[in-house]
PDB file of N, CA and C in Angstrom:
ATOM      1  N   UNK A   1      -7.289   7.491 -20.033  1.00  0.00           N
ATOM      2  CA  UNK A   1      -7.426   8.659 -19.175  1.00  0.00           C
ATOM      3  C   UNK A   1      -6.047   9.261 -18.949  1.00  0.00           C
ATOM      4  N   UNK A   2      -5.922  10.354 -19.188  1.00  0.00           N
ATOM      5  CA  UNK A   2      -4.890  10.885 -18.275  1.00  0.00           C
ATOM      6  C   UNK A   2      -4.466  10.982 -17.285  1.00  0.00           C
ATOM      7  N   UNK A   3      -2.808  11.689 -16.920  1.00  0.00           N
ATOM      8  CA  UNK A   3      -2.305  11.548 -15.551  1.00  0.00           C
ATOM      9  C   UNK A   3      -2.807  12.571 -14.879  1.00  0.00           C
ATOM     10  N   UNK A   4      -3.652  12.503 -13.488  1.00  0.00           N
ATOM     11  CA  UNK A   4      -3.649  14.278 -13.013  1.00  0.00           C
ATOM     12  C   UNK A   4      -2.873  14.265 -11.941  1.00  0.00           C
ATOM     13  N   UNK A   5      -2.379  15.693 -12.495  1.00  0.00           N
ATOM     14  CA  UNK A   5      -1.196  15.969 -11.212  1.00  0.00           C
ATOM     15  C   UNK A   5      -1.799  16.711 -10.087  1.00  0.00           C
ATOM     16  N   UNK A   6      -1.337  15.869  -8.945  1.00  0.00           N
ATOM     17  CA  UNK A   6      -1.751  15.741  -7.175  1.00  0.00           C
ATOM     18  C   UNK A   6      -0.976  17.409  -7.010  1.00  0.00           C
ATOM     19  N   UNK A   7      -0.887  18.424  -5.901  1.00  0.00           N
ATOM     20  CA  UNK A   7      -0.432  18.966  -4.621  1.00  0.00           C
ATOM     21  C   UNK A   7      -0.181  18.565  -3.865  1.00  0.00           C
ATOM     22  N   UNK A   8       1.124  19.310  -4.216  1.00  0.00           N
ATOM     23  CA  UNK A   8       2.332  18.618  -2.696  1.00  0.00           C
ATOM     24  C   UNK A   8       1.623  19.933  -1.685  1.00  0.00           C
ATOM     25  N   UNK A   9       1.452  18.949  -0.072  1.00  0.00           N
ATOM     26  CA  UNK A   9       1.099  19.878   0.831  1.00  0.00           C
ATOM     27  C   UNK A   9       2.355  19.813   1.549  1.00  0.00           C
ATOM     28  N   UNK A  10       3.023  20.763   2.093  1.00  0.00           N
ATOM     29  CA  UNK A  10       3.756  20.953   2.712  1.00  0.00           C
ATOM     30  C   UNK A  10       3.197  20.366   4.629  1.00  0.00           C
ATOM     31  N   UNK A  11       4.346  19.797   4.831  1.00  0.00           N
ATOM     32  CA  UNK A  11       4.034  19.716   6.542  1.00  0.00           C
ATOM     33  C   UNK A  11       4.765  21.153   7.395  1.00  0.00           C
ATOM     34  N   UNK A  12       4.741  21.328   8.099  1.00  0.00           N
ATOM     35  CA  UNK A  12       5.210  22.457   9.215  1.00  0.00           C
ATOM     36  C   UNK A  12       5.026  22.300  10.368  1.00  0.00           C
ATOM     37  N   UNK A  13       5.967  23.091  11.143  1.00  0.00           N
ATOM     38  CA  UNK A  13       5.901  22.766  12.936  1.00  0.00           C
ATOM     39  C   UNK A  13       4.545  22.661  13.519  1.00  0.00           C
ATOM     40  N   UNK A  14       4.068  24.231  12.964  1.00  0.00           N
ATOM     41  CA  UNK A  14       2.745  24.103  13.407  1.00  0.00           C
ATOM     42  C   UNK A  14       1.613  23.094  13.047  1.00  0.00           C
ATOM     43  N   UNK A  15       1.727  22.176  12.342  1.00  0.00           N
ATOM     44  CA  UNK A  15       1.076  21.316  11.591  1.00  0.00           C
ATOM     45  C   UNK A  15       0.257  21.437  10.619  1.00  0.00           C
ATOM     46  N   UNK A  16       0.000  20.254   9.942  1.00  0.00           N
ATOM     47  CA  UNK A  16      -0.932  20.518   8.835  1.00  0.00           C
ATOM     48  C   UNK A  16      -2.175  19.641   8.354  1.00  0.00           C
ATOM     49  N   UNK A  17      -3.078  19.863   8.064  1.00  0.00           N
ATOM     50  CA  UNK A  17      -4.415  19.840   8.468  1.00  0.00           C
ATOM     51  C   UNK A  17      -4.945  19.526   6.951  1.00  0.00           C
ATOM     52  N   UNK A  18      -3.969  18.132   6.289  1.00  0.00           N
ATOM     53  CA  UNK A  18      -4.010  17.951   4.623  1.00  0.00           C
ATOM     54  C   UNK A  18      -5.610  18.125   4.212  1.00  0.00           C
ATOM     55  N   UNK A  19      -5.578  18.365   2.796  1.00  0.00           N
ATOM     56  CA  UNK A  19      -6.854  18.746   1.643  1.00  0.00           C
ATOM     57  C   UNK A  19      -7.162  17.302   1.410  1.00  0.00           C
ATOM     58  N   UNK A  20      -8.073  16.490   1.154  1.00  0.00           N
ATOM     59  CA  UNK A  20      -7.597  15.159   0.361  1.00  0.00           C
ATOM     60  C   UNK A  20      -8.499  15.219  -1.361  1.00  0.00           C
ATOM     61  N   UNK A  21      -7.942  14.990  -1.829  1.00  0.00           N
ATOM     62  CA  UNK A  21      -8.463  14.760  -2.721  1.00  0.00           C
ATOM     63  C   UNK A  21      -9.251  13.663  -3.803  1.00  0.00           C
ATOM     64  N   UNK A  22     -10.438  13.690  -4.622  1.00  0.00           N
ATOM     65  CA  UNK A  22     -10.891  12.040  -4.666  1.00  0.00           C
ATOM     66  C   UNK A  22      -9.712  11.154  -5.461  1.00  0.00           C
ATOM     67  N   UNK A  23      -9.743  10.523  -5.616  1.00  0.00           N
ATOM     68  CA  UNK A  23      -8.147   9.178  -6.115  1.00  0.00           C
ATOM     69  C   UNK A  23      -8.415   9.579  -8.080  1.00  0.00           C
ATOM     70  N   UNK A  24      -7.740   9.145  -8.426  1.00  0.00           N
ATOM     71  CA  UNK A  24      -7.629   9.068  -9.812  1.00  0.00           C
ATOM     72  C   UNK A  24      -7.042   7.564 -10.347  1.00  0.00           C
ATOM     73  N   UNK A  25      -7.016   7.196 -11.174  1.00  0.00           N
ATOM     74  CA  UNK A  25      -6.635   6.439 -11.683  1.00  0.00           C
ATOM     75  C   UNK A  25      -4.832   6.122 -12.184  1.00  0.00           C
ATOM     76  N   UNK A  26      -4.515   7.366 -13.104  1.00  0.00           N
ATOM     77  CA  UNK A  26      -3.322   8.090 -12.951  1.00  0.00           C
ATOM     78  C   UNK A  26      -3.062   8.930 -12.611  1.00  0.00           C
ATOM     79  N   UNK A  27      -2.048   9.244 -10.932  1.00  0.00           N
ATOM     80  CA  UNK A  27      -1.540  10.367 -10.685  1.00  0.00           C
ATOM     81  C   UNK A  27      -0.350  10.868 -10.957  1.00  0.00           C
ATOM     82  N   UNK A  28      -0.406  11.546 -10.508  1.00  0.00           N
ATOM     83  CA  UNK A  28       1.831  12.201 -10.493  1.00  0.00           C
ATOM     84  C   UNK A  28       1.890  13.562  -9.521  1.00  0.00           C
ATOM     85  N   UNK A  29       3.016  13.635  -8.707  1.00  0.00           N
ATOM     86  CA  UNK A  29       2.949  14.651  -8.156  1.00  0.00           C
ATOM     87  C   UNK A  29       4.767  14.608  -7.906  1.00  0.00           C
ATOM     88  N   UNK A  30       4.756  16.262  -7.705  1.00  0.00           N
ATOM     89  CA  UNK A  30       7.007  16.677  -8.109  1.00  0.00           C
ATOM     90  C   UNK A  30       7.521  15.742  -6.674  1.00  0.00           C
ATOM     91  N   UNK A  31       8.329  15.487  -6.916  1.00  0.00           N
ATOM     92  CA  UNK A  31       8.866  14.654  -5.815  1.00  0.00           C
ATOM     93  C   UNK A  31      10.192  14.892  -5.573  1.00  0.00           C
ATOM     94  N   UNK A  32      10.814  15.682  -4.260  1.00  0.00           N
ATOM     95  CA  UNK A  32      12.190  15.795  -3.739  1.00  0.00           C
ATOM     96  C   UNK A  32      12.631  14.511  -2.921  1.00  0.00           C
ATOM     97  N   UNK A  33      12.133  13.768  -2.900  1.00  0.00           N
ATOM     98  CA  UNK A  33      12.649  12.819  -2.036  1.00  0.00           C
ATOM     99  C   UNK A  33      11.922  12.749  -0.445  1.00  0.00           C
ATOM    100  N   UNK A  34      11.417  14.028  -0.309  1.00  0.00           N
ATOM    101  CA  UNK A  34      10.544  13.956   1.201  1.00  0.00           C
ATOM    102  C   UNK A  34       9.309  13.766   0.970  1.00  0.00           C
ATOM    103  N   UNK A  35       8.306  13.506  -0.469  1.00  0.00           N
ATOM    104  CA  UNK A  35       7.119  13.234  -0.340  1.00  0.00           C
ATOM    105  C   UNK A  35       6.644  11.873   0.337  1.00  0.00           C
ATOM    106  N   UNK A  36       5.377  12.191   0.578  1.00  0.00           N
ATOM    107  CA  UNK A  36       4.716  10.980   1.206  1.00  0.00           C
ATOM    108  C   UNK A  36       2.893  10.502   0.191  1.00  0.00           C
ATOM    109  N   UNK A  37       2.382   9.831   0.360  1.00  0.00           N
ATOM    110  CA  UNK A  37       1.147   9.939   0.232  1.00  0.00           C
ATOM    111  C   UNK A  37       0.396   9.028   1.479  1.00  0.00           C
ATOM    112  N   UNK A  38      -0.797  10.109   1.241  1.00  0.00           N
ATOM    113  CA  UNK A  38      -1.609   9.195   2.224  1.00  0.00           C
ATOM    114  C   UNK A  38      -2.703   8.807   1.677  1.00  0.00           C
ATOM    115  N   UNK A  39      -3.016   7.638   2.020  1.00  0.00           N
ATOM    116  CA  UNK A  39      -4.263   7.124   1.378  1.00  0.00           C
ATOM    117  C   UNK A  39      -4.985   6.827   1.780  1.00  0.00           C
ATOM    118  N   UNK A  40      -6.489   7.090   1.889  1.00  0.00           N
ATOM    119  CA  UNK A  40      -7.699   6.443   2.336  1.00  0.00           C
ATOM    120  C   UNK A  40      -8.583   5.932   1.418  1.00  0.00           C
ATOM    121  N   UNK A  41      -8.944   4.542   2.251  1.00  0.00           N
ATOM    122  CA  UNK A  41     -10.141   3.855   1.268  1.00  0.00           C
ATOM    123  C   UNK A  41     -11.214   2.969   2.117  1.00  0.00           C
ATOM    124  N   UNK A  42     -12.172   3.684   1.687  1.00  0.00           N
ATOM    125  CA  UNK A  42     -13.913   3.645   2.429  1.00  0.00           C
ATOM    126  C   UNK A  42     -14.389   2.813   2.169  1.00  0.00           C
ATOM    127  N   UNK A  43     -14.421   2.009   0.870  1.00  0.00           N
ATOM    128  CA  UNK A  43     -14.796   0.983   0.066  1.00  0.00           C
ATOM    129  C   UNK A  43     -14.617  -0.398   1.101  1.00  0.00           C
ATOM    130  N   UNK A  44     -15.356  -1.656   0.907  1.00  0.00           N
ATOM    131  CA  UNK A  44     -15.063  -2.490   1.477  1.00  0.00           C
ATOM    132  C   UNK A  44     -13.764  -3.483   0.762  1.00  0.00           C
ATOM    133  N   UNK A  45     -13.548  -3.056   0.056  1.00  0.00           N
ATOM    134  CA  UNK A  45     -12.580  -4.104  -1.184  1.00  0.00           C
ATOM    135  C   UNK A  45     -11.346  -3.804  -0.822  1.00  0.00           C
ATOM    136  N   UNK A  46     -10.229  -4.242  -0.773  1.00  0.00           N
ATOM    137  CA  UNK A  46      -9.215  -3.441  -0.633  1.00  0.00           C
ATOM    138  C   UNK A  46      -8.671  -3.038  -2.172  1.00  0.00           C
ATOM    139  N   UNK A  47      -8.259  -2.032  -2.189  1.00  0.00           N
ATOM    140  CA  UNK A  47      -7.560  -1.626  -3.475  1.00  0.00           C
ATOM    141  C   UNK A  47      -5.614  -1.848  -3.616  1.00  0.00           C
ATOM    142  N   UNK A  48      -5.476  -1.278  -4.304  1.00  0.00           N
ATOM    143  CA  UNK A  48      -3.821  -1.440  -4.683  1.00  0.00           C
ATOM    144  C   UNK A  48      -3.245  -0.350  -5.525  1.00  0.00           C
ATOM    145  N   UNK A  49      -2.336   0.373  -4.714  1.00  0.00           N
ATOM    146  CA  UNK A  49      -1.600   1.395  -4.839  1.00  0.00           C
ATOM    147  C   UNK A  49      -0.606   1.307  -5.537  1.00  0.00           C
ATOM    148  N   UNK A  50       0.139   1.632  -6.587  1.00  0.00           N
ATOM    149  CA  UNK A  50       1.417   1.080  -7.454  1.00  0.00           C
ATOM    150  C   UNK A  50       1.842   2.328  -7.566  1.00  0.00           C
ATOM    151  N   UNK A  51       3.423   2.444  -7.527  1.00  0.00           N
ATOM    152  CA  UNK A  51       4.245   3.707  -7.644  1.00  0.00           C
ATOM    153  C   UNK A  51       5.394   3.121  -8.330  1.00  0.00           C
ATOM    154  N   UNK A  52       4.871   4.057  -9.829  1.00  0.00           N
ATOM    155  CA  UNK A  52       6.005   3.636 -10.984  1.00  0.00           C
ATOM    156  C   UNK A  52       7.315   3.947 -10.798  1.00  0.00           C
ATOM    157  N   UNK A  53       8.252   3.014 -11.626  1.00  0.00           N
ATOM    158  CA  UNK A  53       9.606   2.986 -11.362  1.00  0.00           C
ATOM    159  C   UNK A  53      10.188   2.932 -12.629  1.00  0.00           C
ATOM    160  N   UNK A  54      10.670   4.231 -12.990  1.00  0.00           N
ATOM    161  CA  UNK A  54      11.140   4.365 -14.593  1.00  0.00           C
ATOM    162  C   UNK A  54      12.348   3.666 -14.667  1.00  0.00           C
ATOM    163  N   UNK A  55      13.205   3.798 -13.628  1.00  0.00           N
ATOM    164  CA  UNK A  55      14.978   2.997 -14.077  1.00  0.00           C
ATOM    165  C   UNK A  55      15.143   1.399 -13.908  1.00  0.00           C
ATOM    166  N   UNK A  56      16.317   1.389 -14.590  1.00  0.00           N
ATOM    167  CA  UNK A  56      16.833   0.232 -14.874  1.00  0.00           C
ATOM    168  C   UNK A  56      18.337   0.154 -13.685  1.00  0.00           C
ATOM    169  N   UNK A  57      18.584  -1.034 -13.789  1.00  0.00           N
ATOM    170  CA  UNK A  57      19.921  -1.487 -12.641  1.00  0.00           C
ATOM    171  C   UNK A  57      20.395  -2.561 -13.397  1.00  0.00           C
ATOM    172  N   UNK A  58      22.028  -2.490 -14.571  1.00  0.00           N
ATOM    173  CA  UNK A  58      22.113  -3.419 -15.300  1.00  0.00           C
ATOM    174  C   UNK A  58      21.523  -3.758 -16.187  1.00  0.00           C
ATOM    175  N   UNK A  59      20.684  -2.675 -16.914  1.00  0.00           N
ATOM    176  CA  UNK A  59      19.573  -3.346 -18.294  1.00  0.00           C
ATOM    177  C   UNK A  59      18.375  -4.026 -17.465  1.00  0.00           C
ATOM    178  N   UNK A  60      18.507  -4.270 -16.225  1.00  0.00           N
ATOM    179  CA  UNK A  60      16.998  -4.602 -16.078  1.00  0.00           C
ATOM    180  C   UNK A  60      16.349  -3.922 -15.106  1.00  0.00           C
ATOM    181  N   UNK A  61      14.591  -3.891 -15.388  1.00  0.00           N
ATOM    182  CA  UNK A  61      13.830  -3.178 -15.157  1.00  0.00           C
ATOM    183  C   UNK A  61      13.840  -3.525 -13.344  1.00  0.00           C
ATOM    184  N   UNK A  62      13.705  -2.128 -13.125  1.00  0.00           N
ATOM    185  CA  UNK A  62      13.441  -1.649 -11.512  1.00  0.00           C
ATOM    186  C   UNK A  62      11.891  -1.802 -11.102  1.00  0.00           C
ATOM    187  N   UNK A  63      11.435  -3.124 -10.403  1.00  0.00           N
ATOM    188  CA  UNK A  63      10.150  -3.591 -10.292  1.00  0.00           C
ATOM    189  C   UNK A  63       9.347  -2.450  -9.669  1.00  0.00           C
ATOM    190  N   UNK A  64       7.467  -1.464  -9.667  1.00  0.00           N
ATOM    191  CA  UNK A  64       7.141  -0.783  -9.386  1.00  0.00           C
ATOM    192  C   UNK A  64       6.553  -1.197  -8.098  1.00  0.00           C
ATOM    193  N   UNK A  65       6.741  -0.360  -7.465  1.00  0.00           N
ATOM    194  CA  UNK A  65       6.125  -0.909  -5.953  1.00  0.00           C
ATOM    195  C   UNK A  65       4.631  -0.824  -6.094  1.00  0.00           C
ATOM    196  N   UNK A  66       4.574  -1.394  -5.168  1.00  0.00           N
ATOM    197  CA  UNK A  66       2.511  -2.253  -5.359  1.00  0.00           C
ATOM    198  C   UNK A  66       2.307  -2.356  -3.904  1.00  0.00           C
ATOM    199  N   UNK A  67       1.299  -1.255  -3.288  1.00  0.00           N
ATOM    200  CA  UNK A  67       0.877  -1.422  -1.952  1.00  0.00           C
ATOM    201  C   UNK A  67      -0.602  -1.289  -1.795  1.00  0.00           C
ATOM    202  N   UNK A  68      -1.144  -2.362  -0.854  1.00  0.00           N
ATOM    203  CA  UNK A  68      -2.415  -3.095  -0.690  1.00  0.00           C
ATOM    204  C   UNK A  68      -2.910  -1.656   0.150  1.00  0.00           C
ATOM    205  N   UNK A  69      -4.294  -1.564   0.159  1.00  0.00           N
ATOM    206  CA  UNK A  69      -5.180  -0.235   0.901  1.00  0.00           C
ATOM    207  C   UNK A  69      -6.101  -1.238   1.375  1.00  0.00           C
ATOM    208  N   UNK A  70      -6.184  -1.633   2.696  1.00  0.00           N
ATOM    209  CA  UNK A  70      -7.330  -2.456   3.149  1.00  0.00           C
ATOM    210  C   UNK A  70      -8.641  -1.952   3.033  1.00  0.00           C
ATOM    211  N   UNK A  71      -9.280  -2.742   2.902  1.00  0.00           N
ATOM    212  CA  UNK A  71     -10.773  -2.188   2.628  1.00  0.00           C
ATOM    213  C   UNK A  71     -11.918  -1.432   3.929  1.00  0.00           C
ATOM    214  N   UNK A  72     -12.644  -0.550   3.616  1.00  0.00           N
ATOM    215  CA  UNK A  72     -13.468  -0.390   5.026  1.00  0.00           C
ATOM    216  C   UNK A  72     -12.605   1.147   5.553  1.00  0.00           C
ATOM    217  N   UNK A  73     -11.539   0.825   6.226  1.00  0.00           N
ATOM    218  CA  UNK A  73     -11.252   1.554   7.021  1.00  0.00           C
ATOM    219  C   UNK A  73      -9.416   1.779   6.798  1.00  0.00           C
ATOM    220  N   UNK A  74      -9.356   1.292   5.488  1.00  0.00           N
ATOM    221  CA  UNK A  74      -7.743   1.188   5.465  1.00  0.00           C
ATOM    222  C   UNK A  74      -7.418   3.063   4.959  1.00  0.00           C
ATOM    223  N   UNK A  75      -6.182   3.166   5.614  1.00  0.00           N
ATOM    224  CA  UNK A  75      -5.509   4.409   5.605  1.00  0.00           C
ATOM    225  C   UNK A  75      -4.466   3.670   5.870  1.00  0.00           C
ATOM    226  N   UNK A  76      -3.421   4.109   4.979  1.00  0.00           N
ATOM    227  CA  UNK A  76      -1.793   4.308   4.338  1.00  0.00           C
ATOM    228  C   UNK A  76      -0.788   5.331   4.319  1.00  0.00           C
ATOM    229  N   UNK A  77       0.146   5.632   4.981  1.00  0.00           N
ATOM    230  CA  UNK A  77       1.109   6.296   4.655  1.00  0.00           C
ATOM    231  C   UNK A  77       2.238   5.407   3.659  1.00  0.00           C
ATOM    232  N   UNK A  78       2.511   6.509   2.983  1.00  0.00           N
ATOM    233  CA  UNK A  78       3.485   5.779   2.191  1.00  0.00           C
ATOM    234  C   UNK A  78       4.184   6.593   1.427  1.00  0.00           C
ATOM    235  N   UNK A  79       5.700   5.803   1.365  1.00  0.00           N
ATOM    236  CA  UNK A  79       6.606   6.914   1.009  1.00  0.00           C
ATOM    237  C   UNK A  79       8.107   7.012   2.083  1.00  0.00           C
ATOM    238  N   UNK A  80       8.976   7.983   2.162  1.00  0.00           N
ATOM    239  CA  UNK A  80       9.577   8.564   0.745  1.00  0.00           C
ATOM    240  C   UNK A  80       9.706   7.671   0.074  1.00  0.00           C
ATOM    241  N   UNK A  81      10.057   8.146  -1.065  1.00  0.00           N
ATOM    242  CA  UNK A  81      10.572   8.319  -2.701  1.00  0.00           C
ATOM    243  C   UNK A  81      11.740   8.476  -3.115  1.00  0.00           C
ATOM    244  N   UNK A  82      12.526   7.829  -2.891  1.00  0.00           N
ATOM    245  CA  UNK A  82      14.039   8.316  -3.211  1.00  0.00           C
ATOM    246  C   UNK A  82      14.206   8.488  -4.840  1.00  0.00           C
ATOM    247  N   UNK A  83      14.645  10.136  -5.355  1.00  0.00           N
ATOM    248  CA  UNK A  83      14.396  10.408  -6.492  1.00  0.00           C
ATOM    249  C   UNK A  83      15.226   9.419  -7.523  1.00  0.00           C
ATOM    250  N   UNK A  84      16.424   8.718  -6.931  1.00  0.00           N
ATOM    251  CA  UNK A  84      16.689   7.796  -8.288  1.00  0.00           C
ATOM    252  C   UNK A  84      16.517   6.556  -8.432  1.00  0.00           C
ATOM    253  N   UNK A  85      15.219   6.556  -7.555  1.00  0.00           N
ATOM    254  CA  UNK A  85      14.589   4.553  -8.075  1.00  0.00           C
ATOM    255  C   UNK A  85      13.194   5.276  -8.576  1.00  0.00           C
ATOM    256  N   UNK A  86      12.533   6.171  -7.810  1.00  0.00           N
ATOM    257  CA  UNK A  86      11.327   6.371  -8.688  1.00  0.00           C
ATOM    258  C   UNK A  86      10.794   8.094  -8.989  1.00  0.00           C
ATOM    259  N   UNK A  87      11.830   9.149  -9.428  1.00  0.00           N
ATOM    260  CA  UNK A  87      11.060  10.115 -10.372  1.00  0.00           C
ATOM    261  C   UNK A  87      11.171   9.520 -11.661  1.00  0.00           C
ATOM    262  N   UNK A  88      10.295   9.971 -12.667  1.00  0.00           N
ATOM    263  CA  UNK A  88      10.271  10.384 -13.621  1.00  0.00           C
ATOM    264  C   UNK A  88      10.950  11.281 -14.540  1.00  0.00           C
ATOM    265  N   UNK A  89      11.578  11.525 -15.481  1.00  0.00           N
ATOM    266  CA  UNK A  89      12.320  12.580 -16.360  1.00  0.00           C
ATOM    267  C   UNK A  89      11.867  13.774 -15.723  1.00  0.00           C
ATOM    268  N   UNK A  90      10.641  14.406 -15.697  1.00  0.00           N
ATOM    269  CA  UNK A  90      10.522  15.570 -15.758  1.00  0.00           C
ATOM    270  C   UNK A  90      10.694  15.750 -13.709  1.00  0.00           C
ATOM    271  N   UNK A  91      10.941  14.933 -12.846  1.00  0.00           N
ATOM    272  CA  UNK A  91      11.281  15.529 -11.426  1.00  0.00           C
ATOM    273  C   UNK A  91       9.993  14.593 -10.495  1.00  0.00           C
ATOM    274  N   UNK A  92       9.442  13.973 -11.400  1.00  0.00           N
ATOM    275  CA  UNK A  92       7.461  13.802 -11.040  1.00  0.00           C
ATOM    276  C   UNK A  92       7.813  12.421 -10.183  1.00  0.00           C
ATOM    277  N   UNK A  93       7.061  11.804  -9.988  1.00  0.00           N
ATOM    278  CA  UNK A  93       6.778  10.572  -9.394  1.00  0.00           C
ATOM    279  C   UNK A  93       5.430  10.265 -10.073  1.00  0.00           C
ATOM    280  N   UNK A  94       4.963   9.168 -10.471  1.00  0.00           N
ATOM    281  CA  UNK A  94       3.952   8.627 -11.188  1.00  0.00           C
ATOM    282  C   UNK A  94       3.500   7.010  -9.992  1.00  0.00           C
ATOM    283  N   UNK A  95       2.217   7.696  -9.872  1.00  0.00           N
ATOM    284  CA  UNK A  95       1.413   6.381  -9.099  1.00  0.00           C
ATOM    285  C   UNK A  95       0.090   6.239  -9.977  1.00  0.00           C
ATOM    286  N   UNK A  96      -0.395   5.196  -9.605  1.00  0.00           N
ATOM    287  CA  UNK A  96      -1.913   4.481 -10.161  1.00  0.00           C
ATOM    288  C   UNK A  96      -2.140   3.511  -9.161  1.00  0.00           C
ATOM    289  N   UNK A  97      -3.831   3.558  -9.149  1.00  0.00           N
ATOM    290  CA  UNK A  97      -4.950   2.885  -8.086  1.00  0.00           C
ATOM    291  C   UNK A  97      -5.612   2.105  -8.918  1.00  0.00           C
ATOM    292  N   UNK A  98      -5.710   1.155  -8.648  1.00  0.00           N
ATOM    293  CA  UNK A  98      -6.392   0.105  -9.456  1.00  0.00           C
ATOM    294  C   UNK A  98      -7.804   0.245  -9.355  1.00  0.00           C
ATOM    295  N   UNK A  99      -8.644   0.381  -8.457  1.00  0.00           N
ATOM    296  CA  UNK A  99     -10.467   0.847  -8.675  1.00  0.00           C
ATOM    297  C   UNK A  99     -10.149   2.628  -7.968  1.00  0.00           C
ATOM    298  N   UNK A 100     -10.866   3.571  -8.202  1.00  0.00           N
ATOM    299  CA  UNK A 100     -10.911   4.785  -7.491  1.00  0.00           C
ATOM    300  C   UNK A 100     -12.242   5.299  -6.682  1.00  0.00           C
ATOM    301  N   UNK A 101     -13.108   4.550  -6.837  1.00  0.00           N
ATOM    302  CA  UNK A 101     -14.454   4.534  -5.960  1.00  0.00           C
ATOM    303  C   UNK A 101     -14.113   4.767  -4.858  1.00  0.00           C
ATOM    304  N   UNK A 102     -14.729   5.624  -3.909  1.00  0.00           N
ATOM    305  CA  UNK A 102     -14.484   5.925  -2.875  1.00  0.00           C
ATOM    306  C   UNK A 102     -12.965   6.122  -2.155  1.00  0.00           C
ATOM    307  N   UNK A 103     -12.003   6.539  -2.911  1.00  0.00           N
ATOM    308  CA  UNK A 103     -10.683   6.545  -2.726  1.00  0.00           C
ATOM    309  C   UNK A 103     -10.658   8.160  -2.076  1.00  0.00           C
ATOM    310  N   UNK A 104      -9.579   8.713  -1.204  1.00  0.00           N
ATOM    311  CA  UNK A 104      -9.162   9.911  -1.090  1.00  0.00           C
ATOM    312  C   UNK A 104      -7.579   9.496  -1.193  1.00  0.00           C
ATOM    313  N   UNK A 105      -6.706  11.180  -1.088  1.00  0.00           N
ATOM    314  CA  UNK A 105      -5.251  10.988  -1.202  1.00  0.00           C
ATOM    315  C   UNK A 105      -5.050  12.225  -1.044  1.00  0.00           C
ATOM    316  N   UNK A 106      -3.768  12.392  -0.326  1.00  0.00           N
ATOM    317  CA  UNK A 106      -3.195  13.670   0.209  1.00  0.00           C
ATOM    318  C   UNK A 106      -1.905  13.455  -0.247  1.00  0.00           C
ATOM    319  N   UNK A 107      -1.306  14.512  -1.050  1.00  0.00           N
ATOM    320  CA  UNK A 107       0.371  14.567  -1.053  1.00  0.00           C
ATOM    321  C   UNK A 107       1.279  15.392  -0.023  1.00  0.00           C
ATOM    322  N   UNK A 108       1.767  15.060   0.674  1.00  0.00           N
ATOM    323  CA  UNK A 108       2.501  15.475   1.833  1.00  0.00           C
ATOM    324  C   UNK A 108       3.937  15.993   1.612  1.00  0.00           C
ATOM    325  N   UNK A 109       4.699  16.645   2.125  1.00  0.00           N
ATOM    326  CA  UNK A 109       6.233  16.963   1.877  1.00  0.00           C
ATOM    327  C   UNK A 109       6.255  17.152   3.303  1.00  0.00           C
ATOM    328  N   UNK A 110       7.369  16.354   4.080  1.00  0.00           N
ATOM    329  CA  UNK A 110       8.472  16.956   4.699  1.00  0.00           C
ATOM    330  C   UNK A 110       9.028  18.510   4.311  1.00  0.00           C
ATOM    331  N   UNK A 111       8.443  19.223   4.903  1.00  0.00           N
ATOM    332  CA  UNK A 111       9.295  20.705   4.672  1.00  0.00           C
ATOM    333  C   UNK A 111      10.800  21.034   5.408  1.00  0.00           C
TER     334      UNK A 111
END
């Protein structure tokens, strides 16, 4: 399957009132360093959130972070992203969900 790329929602004073969207398997969304994601999962299982990590430190690989979504009623913030442990070449950030059944996700920015 392919990667689909998420919307960054901007936050603001007045607040913001995120879209969510259903989970994917592979995402990616542009990342300045103020993104966030939020995650919800309805499912009783808990799932697992991983946010790839393209660089190296010394020839060796920069481990990808791996965060648990409790099951039922779990909601996650998560994030920032500091762009030089985890964008991608092209500016992106790359995450994957291990089951997507009943998953939602919002991409957030600090404006």
């Amino acid at each position: 399957m392919s990667r689909v790329a998420q919307t960054v929602q901007n936050i603001v004073s007045t607040g913001l009132a995120p879209t969510y969207g259903a989970a994917h398997d592979e995402m990616s969304a542009p990342n300045d360093g103020n993104v966030f994601l939020h995650v919800k999962n309805v499912n009783a299982a808990a799932r697992t959130l991983t946010v790839v990590t393209p660089g190296t430190v010394y020839g060796l690989a920069i481990a990808d972070l791996t965060v648990t979504i409790p099951g039922t009623t779990g909601d996650k913030m998560i994030g920032p992203f500091p762009p030089s442990v985890f964008n991608q070449a092209d500016g992106s950030i790359h995450f994957n969900i291990d089951v997507i059944t009943d998953g939602t996700i919002a991409v957030v920015r600090m404006a």
